[in-house]
N, C-alpha and C. Protein backbone atom coordinates (compact mmCIF):
# COMPACT_ATOMS: atom_id res chain seq x y z
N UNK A 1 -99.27 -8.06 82.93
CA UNK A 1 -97.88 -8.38 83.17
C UNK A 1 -97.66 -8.45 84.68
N UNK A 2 -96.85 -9.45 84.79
CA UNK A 2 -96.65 -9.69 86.57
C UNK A 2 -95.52 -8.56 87.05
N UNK A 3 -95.67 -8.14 88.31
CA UNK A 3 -94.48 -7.01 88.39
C UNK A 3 -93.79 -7.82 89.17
N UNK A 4 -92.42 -7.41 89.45
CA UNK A 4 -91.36 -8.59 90.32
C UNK A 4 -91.39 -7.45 91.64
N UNK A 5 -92.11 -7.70 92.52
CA UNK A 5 -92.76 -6.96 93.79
C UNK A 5 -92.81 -7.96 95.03
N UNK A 6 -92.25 -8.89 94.37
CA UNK A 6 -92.41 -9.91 95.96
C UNK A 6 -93.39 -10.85 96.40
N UNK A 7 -94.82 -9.90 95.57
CA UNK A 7 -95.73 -10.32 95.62
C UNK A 7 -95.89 -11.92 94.58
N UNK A 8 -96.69 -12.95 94.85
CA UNK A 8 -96.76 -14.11 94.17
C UNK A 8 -97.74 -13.66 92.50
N UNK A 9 -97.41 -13.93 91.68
CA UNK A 9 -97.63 -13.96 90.45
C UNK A 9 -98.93 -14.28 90.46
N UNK A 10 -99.54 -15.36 91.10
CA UNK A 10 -100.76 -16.11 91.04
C UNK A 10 -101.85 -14.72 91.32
N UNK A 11 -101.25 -14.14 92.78
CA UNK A 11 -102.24 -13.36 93.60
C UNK A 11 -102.23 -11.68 92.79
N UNK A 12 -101.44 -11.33 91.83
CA UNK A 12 -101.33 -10.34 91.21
C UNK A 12 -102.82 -10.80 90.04
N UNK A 13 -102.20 -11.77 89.64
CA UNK A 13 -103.14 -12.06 88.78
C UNK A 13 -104.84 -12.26 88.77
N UNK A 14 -104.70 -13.05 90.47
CA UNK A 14 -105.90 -13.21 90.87
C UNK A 14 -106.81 -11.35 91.01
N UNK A 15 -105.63 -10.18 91.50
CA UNK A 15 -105.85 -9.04 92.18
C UNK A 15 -106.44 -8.06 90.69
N UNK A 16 -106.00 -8.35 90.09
CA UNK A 16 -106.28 -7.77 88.16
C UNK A 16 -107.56 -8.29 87.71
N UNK A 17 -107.97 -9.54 87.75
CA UNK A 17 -109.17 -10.45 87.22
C UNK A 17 -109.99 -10.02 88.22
N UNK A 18 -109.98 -10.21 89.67
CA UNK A 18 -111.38 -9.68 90.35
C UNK A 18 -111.27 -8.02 90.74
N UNK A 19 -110.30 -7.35 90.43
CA UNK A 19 -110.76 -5.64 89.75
C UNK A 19 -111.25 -5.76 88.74
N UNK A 20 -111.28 -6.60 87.75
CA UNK A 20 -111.96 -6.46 86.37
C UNK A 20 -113.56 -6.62 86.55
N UNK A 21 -113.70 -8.14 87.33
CA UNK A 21 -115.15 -8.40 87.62
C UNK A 21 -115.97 -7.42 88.46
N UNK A 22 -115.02 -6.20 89.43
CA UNK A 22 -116.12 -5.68 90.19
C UNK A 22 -116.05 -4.57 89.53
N UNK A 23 -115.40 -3.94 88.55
CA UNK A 23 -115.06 -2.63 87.65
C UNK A 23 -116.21 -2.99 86.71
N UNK A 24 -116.77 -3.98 86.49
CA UNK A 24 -117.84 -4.99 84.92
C UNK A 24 -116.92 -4.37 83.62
N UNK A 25 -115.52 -4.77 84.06
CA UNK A 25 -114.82 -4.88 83.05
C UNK A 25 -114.96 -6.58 81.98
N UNK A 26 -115.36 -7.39 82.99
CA UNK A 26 -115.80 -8.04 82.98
C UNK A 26 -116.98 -8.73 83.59
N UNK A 27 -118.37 -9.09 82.42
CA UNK A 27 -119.27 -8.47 83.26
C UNK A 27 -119.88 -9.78 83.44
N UNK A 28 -121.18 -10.03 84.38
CA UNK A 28 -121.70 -11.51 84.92
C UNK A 28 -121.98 -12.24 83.48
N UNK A 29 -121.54 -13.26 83.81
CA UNK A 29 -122.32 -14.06 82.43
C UNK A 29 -120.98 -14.36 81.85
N UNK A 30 -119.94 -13.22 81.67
CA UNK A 30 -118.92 -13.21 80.40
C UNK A 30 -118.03 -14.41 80.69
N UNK A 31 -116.90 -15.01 79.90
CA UNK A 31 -116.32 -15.83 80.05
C UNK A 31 -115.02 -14.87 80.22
N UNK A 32 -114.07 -16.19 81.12
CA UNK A 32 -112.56 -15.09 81.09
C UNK A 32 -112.41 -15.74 79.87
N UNK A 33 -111.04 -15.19 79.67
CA UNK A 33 -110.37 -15.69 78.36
C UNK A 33 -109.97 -16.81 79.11
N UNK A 34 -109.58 -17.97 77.89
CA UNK A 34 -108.56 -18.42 78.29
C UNK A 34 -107.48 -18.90 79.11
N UNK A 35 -107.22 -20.04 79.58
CA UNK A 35 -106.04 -20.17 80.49
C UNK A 35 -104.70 -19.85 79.52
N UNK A 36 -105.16 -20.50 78.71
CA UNK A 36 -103.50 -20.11 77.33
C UNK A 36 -103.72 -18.74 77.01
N UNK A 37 -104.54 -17.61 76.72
CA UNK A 37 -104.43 -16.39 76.23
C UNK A 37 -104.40 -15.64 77.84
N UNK A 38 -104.28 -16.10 78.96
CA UNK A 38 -104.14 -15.43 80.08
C UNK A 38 -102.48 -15.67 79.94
N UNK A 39 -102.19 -16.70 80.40
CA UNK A 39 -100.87 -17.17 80.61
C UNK A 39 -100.29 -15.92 79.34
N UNK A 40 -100.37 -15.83 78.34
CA UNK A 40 -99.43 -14.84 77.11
C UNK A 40 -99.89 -12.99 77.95
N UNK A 41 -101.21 -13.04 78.35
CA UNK A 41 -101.73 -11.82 79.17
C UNK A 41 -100.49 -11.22 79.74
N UNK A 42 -100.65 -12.19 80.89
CA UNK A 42 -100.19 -11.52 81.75
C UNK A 42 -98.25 -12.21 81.68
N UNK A 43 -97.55 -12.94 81.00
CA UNK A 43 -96.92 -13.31 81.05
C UNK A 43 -96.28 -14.56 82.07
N UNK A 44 -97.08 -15.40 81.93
CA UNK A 44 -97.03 -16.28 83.09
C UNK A 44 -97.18 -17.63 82.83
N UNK A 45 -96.89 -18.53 83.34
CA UNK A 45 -97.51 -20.10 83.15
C UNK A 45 -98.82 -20.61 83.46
N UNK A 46 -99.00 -21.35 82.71
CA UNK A 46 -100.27 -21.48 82.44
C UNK A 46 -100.89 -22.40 84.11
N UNK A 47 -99.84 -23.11 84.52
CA UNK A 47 -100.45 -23.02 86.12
C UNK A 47 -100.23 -22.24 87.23
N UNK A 48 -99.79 -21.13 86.74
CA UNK A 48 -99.60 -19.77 87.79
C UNK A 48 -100.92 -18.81 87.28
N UNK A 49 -101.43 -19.01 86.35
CA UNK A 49 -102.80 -18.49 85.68
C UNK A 49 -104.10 -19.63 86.44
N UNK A 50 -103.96 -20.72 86.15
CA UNK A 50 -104.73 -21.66 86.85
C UNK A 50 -105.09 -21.45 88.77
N UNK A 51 -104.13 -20.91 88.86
CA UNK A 51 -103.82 -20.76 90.54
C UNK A 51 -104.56 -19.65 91.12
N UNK A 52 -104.52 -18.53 90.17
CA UNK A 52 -105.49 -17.38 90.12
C UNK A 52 -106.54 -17.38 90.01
N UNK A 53 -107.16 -18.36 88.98
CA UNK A 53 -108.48 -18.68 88.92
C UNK A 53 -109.01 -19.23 89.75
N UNK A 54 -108.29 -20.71 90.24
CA UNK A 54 -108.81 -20.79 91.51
C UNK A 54 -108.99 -20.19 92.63
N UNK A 55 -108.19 -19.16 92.95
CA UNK A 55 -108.57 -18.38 94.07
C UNK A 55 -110.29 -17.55 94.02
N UNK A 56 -109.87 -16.99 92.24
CA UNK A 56 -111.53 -16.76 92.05
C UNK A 56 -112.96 -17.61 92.37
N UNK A 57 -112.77 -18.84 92.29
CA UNK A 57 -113.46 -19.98 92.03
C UNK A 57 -113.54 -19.97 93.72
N UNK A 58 -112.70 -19.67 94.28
CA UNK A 58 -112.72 -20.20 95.65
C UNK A 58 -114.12 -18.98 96.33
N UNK A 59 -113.26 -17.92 96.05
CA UNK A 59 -114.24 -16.89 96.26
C UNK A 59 -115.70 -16.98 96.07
N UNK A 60 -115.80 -17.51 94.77
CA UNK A 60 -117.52 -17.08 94.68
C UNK A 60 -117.58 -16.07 93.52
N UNK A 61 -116.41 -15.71 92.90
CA UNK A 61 -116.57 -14.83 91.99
C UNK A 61 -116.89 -15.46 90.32
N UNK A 62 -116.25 -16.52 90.20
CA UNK A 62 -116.25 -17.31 88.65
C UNK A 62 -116.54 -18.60 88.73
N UNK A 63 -117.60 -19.12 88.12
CA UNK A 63 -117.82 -20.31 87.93
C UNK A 63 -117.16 -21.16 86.63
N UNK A 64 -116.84 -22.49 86.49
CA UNK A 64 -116.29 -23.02 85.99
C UNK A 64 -117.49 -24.30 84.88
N UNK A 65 -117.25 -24.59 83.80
CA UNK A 65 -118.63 -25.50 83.03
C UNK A 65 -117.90 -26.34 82.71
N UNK A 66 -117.47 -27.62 82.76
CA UNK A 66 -116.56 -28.32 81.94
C UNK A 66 -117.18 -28.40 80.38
N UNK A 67 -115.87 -27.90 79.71
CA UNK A 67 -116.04 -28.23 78.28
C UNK A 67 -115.80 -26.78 77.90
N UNK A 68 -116.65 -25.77 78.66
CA UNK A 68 -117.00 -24.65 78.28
C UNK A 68 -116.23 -23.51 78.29
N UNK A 69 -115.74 -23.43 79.68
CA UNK A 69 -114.70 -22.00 80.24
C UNK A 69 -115.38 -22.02 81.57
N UNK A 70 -114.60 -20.61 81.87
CA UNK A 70 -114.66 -20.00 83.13
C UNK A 70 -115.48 -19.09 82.97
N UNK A 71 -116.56 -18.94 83.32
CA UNK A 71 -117.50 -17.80 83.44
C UNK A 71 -117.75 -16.46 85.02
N UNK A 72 -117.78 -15.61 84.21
CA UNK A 72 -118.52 -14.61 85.96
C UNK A 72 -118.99 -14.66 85.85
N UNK A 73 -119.68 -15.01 87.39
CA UNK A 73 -121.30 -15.26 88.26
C UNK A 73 -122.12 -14.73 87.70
N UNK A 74 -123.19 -14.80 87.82
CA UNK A 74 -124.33 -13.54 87.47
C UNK A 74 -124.56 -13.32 88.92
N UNK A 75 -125.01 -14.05 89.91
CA UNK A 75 -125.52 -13.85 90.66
C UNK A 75 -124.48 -13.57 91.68
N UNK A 76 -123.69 -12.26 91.82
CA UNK A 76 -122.48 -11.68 92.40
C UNK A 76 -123.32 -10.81 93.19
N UNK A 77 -123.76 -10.82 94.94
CA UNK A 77 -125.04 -9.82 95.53
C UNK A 77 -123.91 -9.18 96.44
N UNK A 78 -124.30 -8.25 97.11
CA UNK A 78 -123.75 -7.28 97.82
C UNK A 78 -123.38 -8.19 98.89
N UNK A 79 -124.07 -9.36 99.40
CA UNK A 79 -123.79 -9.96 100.60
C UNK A 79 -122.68 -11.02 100.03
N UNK A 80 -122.32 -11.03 99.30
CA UNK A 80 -121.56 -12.06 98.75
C UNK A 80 -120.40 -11.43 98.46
N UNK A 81 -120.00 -10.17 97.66
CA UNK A 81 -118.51 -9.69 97.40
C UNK A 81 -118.07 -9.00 98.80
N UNK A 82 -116.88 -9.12 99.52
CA UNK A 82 -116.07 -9.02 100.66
C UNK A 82 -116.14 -7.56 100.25
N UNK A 83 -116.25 -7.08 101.49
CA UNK A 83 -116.36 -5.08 101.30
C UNK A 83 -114.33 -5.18 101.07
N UNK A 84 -114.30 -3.20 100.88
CA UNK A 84 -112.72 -3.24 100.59
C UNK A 84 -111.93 -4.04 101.27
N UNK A 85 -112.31 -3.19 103.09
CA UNK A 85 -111.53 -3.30 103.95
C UNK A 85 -111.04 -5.08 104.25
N UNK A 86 -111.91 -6.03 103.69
CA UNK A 86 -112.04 -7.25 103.56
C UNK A 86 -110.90 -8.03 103.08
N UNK A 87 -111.10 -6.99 101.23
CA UNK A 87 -110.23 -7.61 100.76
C UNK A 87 -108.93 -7.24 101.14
N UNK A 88 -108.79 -6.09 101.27
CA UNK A 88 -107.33 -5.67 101.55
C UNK A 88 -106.52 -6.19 102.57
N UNK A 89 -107.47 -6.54 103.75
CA UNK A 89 -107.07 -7.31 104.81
C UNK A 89 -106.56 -9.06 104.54
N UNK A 90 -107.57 -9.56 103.51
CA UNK A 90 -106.98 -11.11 103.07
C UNK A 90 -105.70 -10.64 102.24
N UNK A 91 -105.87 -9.75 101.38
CA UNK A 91 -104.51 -9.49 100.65
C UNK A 91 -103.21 -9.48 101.23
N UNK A 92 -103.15 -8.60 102.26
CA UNK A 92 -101.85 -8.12 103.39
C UNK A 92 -101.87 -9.94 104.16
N UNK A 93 -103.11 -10.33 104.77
CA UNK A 93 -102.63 -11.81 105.45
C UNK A 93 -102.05 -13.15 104.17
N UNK A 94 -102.48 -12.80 102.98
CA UNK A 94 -102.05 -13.79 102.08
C UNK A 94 -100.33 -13.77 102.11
N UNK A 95 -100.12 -12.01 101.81
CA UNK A 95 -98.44 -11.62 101.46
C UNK A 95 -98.11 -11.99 102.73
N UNK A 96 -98.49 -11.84 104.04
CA UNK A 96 -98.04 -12.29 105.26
C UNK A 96 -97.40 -14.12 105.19
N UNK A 97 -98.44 -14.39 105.24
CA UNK A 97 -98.44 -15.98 104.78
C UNK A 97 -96.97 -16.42 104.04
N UNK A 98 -97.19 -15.97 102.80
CA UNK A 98 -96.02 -16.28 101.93
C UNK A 98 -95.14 -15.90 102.26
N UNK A 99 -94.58 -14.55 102.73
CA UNK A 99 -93.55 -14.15 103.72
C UNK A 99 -93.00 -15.19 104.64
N UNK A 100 -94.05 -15.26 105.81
CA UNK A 100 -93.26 -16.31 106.55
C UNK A 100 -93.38 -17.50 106.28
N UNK A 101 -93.81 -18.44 105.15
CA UNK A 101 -93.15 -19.63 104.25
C UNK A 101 -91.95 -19.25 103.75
N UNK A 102 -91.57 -18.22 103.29
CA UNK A 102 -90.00 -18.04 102.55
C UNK A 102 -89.56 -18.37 103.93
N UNK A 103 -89.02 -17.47 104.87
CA UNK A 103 -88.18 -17.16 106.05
C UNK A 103 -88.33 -19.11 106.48
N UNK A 104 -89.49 -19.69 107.00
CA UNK A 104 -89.53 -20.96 107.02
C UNK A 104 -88.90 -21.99 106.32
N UNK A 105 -88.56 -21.81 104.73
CA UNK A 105 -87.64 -22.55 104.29
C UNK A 105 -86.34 -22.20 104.51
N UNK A 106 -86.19 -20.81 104.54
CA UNK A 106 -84.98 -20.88 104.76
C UNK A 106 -83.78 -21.00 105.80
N UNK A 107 -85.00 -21.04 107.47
CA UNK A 107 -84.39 -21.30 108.59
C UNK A 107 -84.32 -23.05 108.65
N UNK A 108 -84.95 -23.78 107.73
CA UNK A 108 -85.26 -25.06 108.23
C UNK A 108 -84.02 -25.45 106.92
N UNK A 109 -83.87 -24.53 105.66
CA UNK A 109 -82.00 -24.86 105.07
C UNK A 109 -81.48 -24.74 105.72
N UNK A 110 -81.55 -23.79 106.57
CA UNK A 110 -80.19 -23.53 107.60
C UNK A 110 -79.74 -24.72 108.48
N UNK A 111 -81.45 -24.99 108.98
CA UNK A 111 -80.70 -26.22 110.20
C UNK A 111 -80.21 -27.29 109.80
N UNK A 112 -80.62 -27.54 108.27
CA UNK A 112 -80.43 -28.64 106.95
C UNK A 112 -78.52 -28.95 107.06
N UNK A 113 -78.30 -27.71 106.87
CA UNK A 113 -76.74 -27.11 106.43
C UNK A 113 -75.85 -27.24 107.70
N UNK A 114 -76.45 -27.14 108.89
CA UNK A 114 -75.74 -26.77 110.26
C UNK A 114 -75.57 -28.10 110.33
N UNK A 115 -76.34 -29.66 110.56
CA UNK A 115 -76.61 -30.55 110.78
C UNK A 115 -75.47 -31.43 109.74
N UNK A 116 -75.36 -30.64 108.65
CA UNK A 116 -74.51 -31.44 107.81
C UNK A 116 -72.86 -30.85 108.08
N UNK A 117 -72.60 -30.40 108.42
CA UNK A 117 -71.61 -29.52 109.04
C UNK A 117 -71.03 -29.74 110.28
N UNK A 118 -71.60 -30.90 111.34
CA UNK A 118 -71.17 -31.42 112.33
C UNK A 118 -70.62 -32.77 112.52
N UNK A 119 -69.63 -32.95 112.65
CA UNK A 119 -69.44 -34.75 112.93
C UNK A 119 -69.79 -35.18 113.31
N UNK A 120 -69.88 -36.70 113.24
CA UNK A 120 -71.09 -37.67 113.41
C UNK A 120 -70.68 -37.97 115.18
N UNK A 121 -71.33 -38.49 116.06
CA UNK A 121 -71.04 -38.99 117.52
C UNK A 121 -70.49 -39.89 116.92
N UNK A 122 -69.67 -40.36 118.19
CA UNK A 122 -68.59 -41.92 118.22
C UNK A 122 -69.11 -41.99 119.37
């Protein structure tokens, strides 16, 4: 279930699926479930589930077969998974990121709104 934390839905989701893979909650080889039995998972749309996976996919953590599913790696080596301090650090710059995209739309409504709010030159 997604918590309403501010945090993006995608990256909660992504943050649950690769604790699972390094916990061998899910283990090399296995398939995730589902994009449709994720999406009911965790309560989400099925391209806010897609968005997560790709971040996995991006990583190096889950490979993809067409036809087949989404599988974890087997070949997941110590030089390959990002130590904690790693992840925690992309985590905090991701929420950073999205942070200042909100504030960004909403100073560039503002100037949207200010602009419409002035009379035209003669």
């Amino acid at each position: 279930m997604i918590k309403k934390t501010g945090r993006p839905g995608y990256l909660q989701i992504a943050d649950d699926l690769r604790e699972q893979i390094r916990s061998g909650s899910l283990a090399p080889g296995s398939p995730l479930p589902s994009t449709v039995r994720l999406a009911e998972q965790y309560d989400a749309s099925v391209s806010v589930v897609k968005m997560a996976v790709g971040i996995l996919r991006n990583e190096g953590l889950v490979i993809g077969q067409q036809g087949k599913g989404v599988f974890v790696r087997e070949n997941i080596g110590a030089e390959q998974a990002p130590e904690g301090d790693l992840r925690s650090e992309l985590a905090e710059l991701r929420t950073v990121v999205h942070d200042l995209a909100e504030r960004l739309a909403r100073v560039e409504a503002a100037i949207g709104e200010s602009g419409k709010r002035r009379s035209p030159r003669k």
